[in-house]
Protein backbone atom coordinates (compact mmCIF):
# COMPACT_ATOMS: atom_id res chain seq x y z
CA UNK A 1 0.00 0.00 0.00
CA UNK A 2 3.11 2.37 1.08
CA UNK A 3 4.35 1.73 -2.29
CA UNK A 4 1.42 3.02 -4.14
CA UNK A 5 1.15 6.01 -2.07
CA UNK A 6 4.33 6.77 -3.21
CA UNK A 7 4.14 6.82 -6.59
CA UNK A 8 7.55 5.91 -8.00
CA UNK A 9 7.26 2.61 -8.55
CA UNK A 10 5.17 0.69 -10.83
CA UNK A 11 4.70 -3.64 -10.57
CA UNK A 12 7.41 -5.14 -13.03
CA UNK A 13 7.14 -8.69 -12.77
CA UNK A 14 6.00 -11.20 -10.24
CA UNK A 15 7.69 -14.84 -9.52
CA UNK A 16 5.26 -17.05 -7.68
CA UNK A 17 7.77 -20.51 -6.35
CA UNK A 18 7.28 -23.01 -3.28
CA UNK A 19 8.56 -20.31 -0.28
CA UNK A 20 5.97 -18.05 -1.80
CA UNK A 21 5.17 -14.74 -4.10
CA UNK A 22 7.78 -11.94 -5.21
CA UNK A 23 6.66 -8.87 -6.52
CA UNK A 24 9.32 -7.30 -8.30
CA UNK A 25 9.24 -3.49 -8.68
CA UNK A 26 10.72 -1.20 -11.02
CA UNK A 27 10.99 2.91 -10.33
CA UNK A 28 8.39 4.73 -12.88
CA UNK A 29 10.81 8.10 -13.25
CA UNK A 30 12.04 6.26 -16.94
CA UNK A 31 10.32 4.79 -19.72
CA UNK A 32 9.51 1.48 -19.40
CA UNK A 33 11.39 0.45 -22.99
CA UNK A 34 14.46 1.70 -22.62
CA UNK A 35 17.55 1.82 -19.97
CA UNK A 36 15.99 0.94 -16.48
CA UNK A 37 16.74 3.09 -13.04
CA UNK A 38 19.45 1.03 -11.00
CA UNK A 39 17.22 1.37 -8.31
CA UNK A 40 14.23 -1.38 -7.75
CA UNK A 41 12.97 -3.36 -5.21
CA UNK A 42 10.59 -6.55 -4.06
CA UNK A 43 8.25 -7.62 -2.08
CA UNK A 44 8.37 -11.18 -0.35
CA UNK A 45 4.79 -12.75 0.42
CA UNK A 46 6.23 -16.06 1.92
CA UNK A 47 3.58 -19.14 2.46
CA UNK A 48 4.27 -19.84 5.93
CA UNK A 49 3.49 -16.44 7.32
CA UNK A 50 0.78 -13.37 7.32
CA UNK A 51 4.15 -11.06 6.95
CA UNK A 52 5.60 -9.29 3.91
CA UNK A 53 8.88 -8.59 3.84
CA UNK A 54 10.54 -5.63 1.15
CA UNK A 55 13.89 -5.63 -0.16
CA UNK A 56 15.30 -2.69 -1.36
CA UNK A 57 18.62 -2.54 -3.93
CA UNK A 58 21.26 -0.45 -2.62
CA UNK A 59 22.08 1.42 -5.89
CA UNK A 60 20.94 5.29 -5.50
CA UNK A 61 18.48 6.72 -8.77
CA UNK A 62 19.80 7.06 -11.92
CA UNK A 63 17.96 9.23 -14.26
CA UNK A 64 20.59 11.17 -15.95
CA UNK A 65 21.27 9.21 -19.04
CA UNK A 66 17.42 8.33 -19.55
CA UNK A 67 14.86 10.24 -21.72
CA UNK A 68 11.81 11.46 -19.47
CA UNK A 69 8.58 10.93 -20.65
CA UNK A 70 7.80 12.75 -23.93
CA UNK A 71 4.74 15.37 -23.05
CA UNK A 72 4.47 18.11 -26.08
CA UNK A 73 4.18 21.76 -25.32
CA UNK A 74 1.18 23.43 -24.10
CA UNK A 75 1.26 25.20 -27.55
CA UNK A 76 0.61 22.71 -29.16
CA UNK A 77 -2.23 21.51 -27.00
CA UNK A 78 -3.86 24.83 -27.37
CA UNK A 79 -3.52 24.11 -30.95
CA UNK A 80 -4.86 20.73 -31.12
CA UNK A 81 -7.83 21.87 -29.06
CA UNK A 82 -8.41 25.14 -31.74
CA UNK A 83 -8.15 22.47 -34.31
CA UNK A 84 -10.49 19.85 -32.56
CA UNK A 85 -12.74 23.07 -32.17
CA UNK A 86 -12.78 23.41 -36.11
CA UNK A 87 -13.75 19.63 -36.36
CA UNK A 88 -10.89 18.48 -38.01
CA UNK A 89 -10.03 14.51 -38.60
CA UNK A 90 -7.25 13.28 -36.63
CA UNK A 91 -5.19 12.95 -39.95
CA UNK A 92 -5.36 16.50 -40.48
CA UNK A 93 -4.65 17.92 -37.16
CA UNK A 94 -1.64 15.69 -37.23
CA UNK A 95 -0.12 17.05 -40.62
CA UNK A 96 -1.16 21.06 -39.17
CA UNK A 97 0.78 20.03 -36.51
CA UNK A 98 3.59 18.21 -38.35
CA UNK A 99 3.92 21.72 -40.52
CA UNK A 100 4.26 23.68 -37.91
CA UNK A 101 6.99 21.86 -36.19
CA UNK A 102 5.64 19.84 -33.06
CA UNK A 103 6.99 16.64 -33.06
CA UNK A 104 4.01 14.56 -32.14
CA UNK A 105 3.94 10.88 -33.13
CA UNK A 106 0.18 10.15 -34.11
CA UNK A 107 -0.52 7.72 -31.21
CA UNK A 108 0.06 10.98 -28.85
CA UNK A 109 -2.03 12.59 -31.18
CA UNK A 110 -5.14 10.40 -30.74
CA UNK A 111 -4.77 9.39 -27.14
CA UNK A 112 -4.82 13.19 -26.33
CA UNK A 113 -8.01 13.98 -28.64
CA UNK A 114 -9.80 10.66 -26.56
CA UNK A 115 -9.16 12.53 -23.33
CA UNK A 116 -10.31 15.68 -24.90
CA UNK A 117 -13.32 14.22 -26.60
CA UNK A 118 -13.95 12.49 -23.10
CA UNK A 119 -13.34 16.08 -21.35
CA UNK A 120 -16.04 17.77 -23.32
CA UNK A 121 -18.35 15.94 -23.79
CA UNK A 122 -18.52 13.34 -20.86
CA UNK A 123 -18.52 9.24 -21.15
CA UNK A 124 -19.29 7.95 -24.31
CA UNK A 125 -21.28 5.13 -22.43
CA UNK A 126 -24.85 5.12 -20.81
CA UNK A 127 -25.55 3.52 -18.36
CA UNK A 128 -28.70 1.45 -18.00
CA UNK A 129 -29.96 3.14 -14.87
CA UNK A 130 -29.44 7.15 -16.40
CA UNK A 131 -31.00 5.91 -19.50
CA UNK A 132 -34.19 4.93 -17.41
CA UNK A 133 -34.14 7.87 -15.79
CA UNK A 134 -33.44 9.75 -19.14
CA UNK A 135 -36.91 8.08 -20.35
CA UNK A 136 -38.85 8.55 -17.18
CA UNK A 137 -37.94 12.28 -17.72
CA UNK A 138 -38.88 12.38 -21.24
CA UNK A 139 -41.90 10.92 -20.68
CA UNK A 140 -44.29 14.13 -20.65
CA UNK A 141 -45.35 14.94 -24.42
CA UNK A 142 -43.81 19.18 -24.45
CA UNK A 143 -45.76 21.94 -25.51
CA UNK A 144 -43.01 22.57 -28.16
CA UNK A 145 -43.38 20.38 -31.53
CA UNK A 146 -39.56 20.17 -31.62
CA UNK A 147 -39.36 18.85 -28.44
CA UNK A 148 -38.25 14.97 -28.53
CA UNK A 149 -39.60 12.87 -26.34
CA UNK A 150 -40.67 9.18 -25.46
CA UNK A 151 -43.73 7.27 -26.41
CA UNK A 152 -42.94 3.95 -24.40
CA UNK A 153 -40.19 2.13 -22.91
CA UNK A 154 -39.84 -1.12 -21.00
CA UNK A 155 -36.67 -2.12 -18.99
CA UNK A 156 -35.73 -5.22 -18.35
CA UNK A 157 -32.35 -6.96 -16.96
């Protein structure tokens, strides 16, 4: 639990054997393809007891030789966002953004317009209790003739 408060180490790999469970650790600071941080650590679950014991490497953090994680300008999110605005495809935002100079690799690209998409507009999923209580709302025929509303519905799980 400690280590997940502290938020510099992610799960690596886990050996399961007779004495019991290791949970190997890496540090999260570098990219996960790539040279590793000498420091890591794991945690022993052994069968015999309720206990877990950690073991720590004694080699200090090394993050000077790796490449932090690549995050583009806030430019160019204010760009993407002015180009989302315009209802461009993600094809063309990428090549506005290619000409004027950001390097961002088209996977960055979309997973950045998903959380964008998903901060405008909300989940793209319903769930099946708000869309009973969307009908129940929509029940009342408006005074409007625009108005939409719902006829009958019948729920059933």
């Amino acid at each position: 639990m400690a280590i997940k408060q502290e938020k510099q180490w992610s799960r690596y790999y886990t050996n399961r054997g007779y004495d019991g469970i290791k949970v190997h650790y890496r540090c999260n600071q570098v990219q996960f393809r790539g040279k590793q941080c000498n420091a890591a650590l794991y945690l022993h679950y052994p069968n015999d007891t309720d206990e877990v014991v950690a073991f720590c490497r004694a080699n200090e953090h090394d993050h000077t030789n790796s490449i932090h994680r690549k995050v583009f300008p806030e430019e160019a999110n204010e760009n993407i966002e002015e180009l989302f605005g315009l209802r461009l495809k993600l094809k063309n935002i990428h090549q506005v953004l290619q000409d004027k100079n950001f390097r961002i690799t088209f996977n960055q690209l979309k997973n950045y317009l998903v959380r964008l998409r998903k901060k405008k507009f909300g989940p793209s999923t319903l769930i099946l209790g708000e869309l009973e209580s969307l009908c129940i709302e929509k029940s009342t025929v408006p005074q409007a003739d625009d108005e939409p509303f719902v006829l009958s519905y019948n729920v059933t799980v």
